[in-house]
PDB file of N, CA and C in Angstrom:
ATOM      1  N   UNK A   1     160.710  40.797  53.042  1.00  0.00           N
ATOM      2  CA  UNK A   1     160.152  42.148  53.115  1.00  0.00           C
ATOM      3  C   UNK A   1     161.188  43.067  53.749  1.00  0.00           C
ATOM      4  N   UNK A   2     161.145  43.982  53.202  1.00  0.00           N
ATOM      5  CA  UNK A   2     161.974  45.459  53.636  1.00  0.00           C
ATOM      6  C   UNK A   2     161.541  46.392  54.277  1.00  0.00           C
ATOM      7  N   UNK A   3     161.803  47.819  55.104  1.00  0.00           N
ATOM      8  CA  UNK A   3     161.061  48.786  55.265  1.00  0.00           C
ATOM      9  C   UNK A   3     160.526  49.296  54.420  1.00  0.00           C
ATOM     10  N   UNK A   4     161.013  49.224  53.166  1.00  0.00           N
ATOM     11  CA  UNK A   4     160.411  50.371  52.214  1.00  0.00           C
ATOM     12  C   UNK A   4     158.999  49.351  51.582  1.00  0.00           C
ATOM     13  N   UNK A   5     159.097  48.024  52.284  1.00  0.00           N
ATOM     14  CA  UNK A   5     157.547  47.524  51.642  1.00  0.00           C
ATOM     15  C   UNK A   5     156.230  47.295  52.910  1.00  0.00           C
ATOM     16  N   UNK A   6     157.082  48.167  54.032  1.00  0.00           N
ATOM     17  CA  UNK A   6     156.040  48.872  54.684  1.00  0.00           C
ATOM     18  C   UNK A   6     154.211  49.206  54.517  1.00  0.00           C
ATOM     19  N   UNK A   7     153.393  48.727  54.876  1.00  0.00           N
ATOM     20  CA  UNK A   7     151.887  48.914  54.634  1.00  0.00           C
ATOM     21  C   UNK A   7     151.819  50.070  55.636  1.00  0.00           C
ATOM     22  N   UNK A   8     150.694  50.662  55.231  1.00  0.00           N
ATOM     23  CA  UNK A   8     150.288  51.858  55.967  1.00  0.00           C
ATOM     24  C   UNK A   8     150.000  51.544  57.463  1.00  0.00           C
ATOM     25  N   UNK A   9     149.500  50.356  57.525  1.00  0.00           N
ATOM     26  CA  UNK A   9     149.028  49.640  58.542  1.00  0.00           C
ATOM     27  C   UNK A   9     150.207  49.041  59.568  1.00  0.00           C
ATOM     28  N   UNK A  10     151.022  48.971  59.378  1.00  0.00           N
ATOM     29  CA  UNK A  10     152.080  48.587  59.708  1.00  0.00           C
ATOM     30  C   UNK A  10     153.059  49.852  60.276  1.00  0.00           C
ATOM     31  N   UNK A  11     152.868  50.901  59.364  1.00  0.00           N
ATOM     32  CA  UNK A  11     153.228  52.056  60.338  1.00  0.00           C
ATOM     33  C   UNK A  11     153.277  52.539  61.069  1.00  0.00           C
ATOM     34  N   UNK A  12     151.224  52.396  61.251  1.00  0.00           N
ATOM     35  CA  UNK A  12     150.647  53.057  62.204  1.00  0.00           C
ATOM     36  C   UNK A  12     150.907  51.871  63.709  1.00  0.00           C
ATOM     37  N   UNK A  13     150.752  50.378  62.904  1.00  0.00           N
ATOM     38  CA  UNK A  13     151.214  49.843  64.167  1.00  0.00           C
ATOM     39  C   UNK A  13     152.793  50.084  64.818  1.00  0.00           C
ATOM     40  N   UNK A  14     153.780  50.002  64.422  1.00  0.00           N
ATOM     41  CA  UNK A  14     154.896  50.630  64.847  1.00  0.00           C
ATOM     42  C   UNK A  14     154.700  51.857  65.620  1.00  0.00           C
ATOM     43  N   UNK A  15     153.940  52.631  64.811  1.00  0.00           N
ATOM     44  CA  UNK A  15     153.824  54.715  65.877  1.00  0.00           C
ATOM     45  C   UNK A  15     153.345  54.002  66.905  1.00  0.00           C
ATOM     46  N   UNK A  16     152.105  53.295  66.898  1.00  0.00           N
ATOM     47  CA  UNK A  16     151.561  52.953  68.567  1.00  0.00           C
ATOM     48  C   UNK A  16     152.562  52.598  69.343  1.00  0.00           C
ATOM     49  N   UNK A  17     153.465  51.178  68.906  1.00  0.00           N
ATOM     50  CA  UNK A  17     154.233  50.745  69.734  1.00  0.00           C
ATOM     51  C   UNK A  17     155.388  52.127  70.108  1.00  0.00           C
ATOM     52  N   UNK A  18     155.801  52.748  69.207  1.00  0.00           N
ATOM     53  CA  UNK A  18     156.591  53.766  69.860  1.00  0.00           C
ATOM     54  C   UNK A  18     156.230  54.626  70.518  1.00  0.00           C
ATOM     55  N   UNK A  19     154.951  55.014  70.615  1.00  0.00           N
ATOM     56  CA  UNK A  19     154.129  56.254  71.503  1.00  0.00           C
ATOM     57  C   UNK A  19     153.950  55.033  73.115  1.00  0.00           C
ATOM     58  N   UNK A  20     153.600  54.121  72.471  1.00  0.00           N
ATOM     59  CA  UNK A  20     153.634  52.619  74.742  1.00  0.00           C
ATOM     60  C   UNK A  20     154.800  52.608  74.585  1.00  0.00           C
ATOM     61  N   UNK A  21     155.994  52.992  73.950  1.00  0.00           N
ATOM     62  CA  UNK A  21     157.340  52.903  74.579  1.00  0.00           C
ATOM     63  C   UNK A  21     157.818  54.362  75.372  1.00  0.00           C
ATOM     64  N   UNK A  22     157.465  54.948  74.786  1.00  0.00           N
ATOM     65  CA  UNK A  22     158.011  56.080  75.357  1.00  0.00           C
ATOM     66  C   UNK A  22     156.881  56.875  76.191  1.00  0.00           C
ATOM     67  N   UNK A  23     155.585  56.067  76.569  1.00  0.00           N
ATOM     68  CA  UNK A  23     154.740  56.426  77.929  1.00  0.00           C
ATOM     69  C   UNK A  23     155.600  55.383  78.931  1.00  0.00           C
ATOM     70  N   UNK A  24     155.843  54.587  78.781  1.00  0.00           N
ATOM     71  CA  UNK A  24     156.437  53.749  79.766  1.00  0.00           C
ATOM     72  C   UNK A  24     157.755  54.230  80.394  1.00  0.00           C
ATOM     73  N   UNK A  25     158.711  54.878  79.207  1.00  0.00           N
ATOM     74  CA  UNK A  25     160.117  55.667  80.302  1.00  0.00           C
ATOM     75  C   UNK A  25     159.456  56.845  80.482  1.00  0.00           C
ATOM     76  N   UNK A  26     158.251  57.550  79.849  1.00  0.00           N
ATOM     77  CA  UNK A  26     158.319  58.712  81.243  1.00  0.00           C
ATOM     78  C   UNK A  26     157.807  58.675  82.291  1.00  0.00           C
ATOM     79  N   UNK A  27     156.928  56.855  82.283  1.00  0.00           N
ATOM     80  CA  UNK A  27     156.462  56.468  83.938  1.00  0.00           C
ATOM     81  C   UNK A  27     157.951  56.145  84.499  1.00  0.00           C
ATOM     82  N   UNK A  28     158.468  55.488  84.287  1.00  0.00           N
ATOM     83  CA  UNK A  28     159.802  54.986  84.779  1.00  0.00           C
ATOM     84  C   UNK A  28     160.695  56.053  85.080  1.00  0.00           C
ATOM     85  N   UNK A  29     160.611  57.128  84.189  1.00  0.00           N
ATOM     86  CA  UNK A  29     161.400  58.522  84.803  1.00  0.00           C
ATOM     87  C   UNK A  29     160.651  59.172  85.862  1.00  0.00           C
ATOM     88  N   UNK A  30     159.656  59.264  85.856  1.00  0.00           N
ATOM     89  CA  UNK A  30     158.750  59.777  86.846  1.00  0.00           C
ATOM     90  C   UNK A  30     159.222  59.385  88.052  1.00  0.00           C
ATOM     91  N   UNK A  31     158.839  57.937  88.199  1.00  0.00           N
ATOM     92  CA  UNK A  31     159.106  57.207  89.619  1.00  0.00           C
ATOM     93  C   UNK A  31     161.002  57.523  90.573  1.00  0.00           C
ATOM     94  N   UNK A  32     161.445  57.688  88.673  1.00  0.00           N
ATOM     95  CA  UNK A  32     163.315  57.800  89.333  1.00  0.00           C
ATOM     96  C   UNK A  32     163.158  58.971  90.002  1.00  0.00           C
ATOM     97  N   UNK A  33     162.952  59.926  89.335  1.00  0.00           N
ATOM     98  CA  UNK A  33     162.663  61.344  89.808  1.00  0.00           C
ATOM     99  C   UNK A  33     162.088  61.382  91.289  1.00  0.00           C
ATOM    100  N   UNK A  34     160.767  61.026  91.291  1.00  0.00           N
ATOM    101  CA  UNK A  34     160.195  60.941  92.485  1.00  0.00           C
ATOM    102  C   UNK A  34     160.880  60.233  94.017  1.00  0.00           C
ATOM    103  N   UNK A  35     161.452  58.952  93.216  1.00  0.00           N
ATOM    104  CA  UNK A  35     162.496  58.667  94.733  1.00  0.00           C
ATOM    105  C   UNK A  35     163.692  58.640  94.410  1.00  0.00           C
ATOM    106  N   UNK A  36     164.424  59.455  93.442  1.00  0.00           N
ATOM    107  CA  UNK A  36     165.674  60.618  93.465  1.00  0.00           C
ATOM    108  C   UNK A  36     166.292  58.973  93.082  1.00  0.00           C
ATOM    109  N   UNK A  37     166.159  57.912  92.332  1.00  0.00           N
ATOM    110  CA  UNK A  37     166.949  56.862  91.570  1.00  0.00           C
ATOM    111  C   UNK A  37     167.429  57.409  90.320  1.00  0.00           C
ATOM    112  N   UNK A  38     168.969  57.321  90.341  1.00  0.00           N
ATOM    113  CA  UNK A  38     169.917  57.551  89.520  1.00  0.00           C
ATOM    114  C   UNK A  38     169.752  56.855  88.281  1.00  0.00           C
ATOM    115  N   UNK A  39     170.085  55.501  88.164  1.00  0.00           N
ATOM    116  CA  UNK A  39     170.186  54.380  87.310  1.00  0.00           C
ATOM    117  C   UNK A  39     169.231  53.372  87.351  1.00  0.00           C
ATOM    118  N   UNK A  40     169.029  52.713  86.172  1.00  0.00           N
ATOM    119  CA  UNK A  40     168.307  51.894  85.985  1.00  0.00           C
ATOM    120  C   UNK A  40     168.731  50.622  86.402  1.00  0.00           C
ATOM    121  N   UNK A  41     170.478  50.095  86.677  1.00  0.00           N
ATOM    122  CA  UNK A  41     170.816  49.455  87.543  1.00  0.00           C
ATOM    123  C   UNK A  41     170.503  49.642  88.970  1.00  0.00           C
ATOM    124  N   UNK A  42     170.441  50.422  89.839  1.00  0.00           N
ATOM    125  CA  UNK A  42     169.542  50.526  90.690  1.00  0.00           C
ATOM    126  C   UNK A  42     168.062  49.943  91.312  1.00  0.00           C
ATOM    127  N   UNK A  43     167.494  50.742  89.999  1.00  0.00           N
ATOM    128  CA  UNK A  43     165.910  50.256  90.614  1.00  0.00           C
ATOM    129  C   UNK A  43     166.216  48.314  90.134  1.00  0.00           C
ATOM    130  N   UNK A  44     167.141  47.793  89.022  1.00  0.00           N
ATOM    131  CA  UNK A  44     167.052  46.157  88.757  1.00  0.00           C
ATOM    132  C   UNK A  44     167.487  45.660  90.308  1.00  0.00           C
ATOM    133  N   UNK A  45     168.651  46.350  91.323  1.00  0.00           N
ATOM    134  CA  UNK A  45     168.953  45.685  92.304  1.00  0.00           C
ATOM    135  C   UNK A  45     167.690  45.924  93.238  1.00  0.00           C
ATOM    136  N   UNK A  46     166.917  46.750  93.604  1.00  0.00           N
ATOM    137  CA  UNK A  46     165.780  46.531  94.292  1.00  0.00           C
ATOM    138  C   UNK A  46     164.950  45.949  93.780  1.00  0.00           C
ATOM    139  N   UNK A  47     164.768  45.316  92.415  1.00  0.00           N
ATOM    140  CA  UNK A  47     163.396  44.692  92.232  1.00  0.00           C
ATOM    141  C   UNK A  47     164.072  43.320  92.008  1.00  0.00           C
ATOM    142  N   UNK A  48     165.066  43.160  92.338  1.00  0.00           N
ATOM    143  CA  UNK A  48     165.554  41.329  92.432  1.00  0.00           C
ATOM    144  C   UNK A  48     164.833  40.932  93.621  1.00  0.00           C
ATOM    145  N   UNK A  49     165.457  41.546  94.920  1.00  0.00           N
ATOM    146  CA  UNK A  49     164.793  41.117  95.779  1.00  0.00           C
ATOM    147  C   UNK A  49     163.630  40.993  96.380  1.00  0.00           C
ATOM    148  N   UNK A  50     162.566  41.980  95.946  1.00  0.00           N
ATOM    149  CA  UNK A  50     160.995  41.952  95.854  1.00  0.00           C
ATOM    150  C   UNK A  50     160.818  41.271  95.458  1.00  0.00           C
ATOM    151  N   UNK A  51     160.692  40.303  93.779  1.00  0.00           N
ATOM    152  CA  UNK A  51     159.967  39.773  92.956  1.00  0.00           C
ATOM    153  C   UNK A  51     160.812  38.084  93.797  1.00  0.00           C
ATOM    154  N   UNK A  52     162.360  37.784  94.393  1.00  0.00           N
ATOM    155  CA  UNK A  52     162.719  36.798  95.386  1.00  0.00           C
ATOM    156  C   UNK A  52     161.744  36.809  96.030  1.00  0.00           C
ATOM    157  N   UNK A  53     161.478  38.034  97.217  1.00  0.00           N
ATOM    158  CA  UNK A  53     160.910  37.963  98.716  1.00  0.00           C
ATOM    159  C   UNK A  53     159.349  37.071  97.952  1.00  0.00           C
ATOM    160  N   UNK A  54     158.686  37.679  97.183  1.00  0.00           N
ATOM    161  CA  UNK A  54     157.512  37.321  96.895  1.00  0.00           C
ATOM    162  C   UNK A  54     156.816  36.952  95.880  1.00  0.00           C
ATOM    163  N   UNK A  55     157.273  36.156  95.162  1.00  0.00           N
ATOM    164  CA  UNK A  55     157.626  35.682  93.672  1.00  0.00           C
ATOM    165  C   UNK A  55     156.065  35.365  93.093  1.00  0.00           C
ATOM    166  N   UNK A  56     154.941  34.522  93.792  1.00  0.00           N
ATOM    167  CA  UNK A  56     154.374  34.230  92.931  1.00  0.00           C
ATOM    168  C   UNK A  56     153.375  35.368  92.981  1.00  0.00           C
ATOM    169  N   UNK A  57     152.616  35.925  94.344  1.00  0.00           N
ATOM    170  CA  UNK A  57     152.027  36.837  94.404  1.00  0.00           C
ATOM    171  C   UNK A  57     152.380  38.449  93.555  1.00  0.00           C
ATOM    172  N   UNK A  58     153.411  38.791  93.358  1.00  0.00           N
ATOM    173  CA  UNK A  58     153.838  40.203  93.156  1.00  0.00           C
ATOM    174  C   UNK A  58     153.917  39.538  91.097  1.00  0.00           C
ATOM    175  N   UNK A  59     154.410  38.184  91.353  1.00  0.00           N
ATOM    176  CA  UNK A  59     154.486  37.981  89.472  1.00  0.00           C
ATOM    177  C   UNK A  59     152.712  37.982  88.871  1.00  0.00           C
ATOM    178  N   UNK A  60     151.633  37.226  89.736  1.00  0.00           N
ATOM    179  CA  UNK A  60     150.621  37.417  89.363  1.00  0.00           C
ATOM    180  C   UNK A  60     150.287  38.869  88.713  1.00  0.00           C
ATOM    181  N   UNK A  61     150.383  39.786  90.178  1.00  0.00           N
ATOM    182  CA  UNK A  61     150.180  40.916  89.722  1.00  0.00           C
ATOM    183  C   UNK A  61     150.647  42.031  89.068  1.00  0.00           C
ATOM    184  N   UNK A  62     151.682  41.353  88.528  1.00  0.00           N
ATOM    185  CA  UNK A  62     152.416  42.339  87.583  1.00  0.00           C
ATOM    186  C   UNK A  62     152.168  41.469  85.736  1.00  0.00           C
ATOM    187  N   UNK A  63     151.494  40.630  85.974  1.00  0.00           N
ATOM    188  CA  UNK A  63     150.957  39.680  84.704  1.00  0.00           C
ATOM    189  C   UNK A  63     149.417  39.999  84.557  1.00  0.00           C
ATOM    190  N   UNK A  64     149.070  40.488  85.570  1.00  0.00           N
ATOM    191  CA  UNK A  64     147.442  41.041  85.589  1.00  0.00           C
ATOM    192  C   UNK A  64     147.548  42.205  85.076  1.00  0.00           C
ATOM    193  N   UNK A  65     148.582  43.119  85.324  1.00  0.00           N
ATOM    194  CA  UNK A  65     148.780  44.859  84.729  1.00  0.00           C
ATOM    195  C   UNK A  65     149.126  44.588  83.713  1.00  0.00           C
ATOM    196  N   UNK A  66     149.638  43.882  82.681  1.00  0.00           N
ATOM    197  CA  UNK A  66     150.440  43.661  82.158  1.00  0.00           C
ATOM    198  C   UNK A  66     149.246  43.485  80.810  1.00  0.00           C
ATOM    199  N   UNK A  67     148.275  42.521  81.513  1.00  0.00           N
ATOM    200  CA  UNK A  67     147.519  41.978  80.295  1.00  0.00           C
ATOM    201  C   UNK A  67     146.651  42.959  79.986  1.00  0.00           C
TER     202      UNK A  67
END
């Protein structure tokens, strides 16, 4: 299969996924904005060591938002 044998249904699923992609970087821009984070390398070096410090508790709950 090709794009051009695309179902209508299949479109519309793609638009969704691109409309939850691009709510998700303007939460993620939001938050940069809000505590003045430059790069997205950045916020990865602070969330190494959170999801280290507290791995199973903070992974639960980011698998609970998630679902």
């Amino acid at each position: 299969m090709n794009a051009s044998e695309l179902e209508r249904k299949d479109v519309i699923e793609i638009a969704e996924g691109l409309r939850l992609i691009e709510e998700g970087v303007e939460r993620i821009q939001k938050v940069m904005r809000d505590r003045k984070i430059k790069s997205i390398q950045e916020i990865a070096s602070s969330l190494i060591p959170i999801f280290k410090q507290d791995e199973d508790q903070l992974s639960e709950e980011v698998l609970k938002h998630l679902q």
